[in-house]
Structures are given as structure tokens and as C-alpha cells.
Protein backbone atom coordinates (compact mmCIF):
# COMPACT_ATOMS: atom_id res chain seq x y z
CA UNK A 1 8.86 80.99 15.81
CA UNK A 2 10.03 77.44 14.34
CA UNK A 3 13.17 78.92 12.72
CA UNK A 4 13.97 81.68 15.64
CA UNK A 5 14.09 78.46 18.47
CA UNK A 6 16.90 76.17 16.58
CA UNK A 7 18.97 79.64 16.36
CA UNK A 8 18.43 80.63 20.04
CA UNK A 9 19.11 76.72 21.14
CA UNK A 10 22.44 77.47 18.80
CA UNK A 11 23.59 80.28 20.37
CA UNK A 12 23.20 79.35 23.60
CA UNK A 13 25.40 76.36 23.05
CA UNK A 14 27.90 77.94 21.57
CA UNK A 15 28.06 81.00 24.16
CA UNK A 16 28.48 78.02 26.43
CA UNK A 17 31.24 76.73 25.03
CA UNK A 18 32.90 79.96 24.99
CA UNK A 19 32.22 80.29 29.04
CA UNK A 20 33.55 76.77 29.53
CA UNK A 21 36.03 77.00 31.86
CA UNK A 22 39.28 74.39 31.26
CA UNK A 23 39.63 71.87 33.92
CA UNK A 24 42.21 71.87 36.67
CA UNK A 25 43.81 69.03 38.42
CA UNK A 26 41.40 68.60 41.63
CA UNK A 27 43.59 68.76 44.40
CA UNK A 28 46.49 69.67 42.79
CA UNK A 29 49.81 69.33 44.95
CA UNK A 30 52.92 71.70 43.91
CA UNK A 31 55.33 69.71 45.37
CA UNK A 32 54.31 66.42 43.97
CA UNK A 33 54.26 68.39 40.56
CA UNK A 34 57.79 70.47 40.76
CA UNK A 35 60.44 68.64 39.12
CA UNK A 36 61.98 67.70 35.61
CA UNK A 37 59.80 66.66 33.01
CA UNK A 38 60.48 66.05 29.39
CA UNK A 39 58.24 68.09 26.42
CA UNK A 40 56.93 64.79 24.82
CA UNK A 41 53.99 65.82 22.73
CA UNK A 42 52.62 69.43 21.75
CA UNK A 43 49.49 70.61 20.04
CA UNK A 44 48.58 74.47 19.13
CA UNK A 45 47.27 76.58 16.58
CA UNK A 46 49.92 79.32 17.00
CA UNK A 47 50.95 80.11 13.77
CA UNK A 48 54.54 80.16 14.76
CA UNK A 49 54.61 76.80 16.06
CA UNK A 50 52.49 75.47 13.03
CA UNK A 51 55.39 76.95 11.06
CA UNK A 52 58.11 74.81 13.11
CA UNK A 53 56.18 72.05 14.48
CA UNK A 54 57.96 69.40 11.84
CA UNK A 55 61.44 70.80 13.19
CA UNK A 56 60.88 70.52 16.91
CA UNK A 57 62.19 68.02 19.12
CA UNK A 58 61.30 67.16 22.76
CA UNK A 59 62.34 69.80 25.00
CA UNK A 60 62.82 69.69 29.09
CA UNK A 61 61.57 71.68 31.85
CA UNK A 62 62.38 72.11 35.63
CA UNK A 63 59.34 73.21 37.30
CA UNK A 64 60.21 74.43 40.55
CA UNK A 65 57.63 76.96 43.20
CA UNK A 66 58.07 80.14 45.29
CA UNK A 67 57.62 80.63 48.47
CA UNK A 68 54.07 82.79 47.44
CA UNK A 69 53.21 79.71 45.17
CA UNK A 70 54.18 81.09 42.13
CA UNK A 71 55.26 78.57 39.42
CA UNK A 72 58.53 78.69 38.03
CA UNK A 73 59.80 77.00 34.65
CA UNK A 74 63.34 76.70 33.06
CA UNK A 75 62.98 75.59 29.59
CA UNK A 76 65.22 74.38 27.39
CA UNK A 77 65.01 73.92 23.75
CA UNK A 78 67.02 71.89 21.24
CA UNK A 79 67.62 74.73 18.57
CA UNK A 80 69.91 73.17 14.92
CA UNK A 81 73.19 74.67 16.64
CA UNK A 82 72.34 75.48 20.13
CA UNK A 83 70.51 75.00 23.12
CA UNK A 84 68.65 77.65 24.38
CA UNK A 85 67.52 78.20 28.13
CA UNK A 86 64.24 80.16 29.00
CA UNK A 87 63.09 81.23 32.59
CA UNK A 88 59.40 81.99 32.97
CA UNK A 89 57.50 82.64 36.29
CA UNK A 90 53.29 82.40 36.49
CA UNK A 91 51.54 84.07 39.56
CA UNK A 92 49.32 81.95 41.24
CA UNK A 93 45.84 82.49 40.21
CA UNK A 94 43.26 81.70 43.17
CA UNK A 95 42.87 78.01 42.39
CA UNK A 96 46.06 75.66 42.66
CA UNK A 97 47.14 74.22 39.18
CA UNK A 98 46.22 77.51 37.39
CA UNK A 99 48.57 80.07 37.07
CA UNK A 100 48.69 83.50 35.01
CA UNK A 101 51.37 85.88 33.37
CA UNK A 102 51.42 89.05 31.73
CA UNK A 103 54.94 90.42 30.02
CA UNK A 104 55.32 92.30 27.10
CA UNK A 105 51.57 93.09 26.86
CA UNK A 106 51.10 89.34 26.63
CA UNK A 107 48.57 87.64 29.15
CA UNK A 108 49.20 83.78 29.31
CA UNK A 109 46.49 81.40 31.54
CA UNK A 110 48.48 78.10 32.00
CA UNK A 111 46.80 75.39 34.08
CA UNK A 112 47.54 71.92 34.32
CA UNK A 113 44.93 69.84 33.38
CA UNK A 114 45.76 66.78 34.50
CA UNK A 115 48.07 64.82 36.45
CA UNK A 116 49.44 61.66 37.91
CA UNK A 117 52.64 63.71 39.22
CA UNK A 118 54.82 60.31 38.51
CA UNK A 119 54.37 60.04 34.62
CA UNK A 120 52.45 62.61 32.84
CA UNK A 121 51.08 65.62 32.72
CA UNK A 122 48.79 67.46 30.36
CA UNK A 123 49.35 71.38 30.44
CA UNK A 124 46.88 73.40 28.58
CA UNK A 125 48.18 77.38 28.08
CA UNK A 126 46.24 80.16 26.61
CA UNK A 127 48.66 83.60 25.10
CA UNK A 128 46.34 86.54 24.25
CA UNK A 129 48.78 88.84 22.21
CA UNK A 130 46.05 91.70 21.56
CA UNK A 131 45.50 89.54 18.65
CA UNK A 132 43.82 86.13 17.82
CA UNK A 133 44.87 84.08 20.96
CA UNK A 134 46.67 80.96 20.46
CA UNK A 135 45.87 77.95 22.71
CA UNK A 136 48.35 75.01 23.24
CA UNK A 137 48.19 71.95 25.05
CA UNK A 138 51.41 69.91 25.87
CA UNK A 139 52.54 66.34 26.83
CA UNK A 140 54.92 66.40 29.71
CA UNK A 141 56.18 63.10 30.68
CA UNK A 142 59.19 62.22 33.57
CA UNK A 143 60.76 59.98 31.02
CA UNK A 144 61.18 60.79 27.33
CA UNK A 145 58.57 57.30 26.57
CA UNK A 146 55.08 58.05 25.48
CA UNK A 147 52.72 54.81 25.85
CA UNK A 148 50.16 55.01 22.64
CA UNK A 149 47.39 54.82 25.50
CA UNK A 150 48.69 58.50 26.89
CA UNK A 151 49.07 59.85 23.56
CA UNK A 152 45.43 59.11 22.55
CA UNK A 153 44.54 60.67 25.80
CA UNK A 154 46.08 63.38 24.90
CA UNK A 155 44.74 64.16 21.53
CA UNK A 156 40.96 63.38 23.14
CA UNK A 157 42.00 66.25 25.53
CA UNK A 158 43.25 68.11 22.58
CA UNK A 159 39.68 67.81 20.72
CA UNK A 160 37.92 69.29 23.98
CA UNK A 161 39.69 72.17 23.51
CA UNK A 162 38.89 73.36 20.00
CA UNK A 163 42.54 71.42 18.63
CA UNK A 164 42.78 69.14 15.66
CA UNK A 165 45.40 66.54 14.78
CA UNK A 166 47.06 68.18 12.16
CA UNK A 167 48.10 70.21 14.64
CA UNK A 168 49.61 67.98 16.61
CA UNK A 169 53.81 67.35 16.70
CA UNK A 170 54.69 64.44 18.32
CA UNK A 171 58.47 65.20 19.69
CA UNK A 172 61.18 62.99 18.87
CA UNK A 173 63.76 62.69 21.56
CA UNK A 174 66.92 64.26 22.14
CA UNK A 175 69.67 64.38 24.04
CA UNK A 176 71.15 67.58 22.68
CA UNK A 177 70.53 69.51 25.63
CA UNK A 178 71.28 67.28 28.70
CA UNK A 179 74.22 69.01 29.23
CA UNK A 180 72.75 72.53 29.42
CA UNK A 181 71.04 71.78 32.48
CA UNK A 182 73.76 71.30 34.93
């Protein structure tokens, strides 16, 4: 009975982890939210980014809402020779600040963890590929400046979701793509 207890204790915290749900920005406001912001900080254990995290630089998005609610992101990345320009769209899911997709038999839960809608925002995403899911977290900030205050915050929010530093790729800036957006 001594040795059965500390293993029932054990898996009861960690099945509680597992059914931890990620926080959402209370009262989250889409039109406070929708805008440009820049792709300051990123942290994932996707192998692919892993592989490229040392080569990326800090990306922008336009976040932008439907009429339904639905979020909508243009992306662009600063690629060695070229921009290039991706348009996703996330169904509202119930709660405001969490959104889902599913393309390509690829679900993705995005939600935005936290906000002060003038500076930052910390948006966590989950991709299930049928495989090992990958989670990410990523700094967006409405100017390409990171204070070291919201980057710690960030990697303590990184930590509560199962991340580590060495995953972490702090984005340099660029101005490569500026143009691309008009």
C-alpha cells in the first residue's frame, strides 16, 4: 500500500497536466487585437523549426476578423531571396481568443494567451499532424523592440507549457519584407 499511493498521487498529477487547459485572454476583444504585429520571439519543439530556428528572422502579421468572428492572418516571412506571403483563417472556437483549423488533415488550436492589445501578445498554437503534435508559443509585439522584462515573461510562459530554452529563437529584425505588404 506504501509504494501503490506515491504512484497513484503520480499519475493523477500528471493526467492533470495533460487535461490542463491553456489560458485565454479573459475578455478578449477582436478589434482591439486585429492589426499588424511583428513575429519578435518564437519557441517550439517542431522539428522543422528546430532545424531553422538559427536562420529565422522576425516575421509580420496582419490579423484582421470576419464578419462570423473568424480570425484571419497574412504572414509574411523573410526567406534568403524572397519574401513569402501566407493567408491562414481559424474558425472561432466557442470562447473568444481561441480559434481552431483543420487543412490538409492538420488540426491547429491557436489561442492567444495573453494580451495588452497595444504592445504584446503571447500566442500559444498546437498542430496535430496524425503524428507527435508540435506546440509553439510566439512573441508578437506592435513594434519590432522586445524589453528584457517581456522576453522573460515569455520564456516563464514558455516553461508552463512543457517548452525549454534551447528551444527558443529570439528574432532579429528585418526589414526585408516591408515592401511586400503594400
Amino acid at each position: 500500500m506504501t509504494t501503490v499511493l506515491p504512484s497513484l498521487v503520480l499519475a493523477l498529477l500528471c493526467l492533470l497536466r495533460a487535461g490542463a487547459e491553456v489560458p485565454v485572454q479573459l475578455d478578449f476583444n477582436m478589434g482591439k487585437f486585429a492589426g499588424r504585429w511583428h513575429i519578435a520571439a518564437a519557441i517550439s519543439n517542431c522539428p522543422v523549426f528546430l532545424s531553422m530556428k538559427d536562420k529565422m528572422k522576425s516575421s509580420i502579421a496582419t490579423i484582421s476578423f470576419t464578419p462570423e468572428g473568424h480570425l484571419a492572418m497574412e504572414a509574411i516571412f523573410p526567406l534568403p531571396e524572397e519574401c513569402k506571403k501566407v493567408k491562414l483563417l481559424f474558425q472561432k472556437s466557442g470562447q473568444a481568443g481561441h480559434y481552431t483549423s483543420t487543412e490538409n488533415q492538420e488540426k491547429t488550436d491557436l489561442r492567444v494567451m495573453e494580451t495588452d492589445y497595444q504592445h504584446y501578445a503571447i500566442v500559444y498554437t498546437l498542430r496535430d499532424r496524425g503524428q507527435e503534435p508540435s506546440t509553439m508559443l510566439q512573441l508578437y509585439t506592435r513594434k519590432q523592440d522586445v524589453s528584457p522584462q517581456l522576453l522573460q515573461k515569455f520564456k516563464e510562459l514558455s516553461h508552463s507549457v512543457g517548452l525549454t530554452e534551447d528551444m527558443l529563437a529570439i528574432l532579429p529584425q528585418s526589414d526585408q519584407c516591408t515592401k511586400a505588404l503594400a
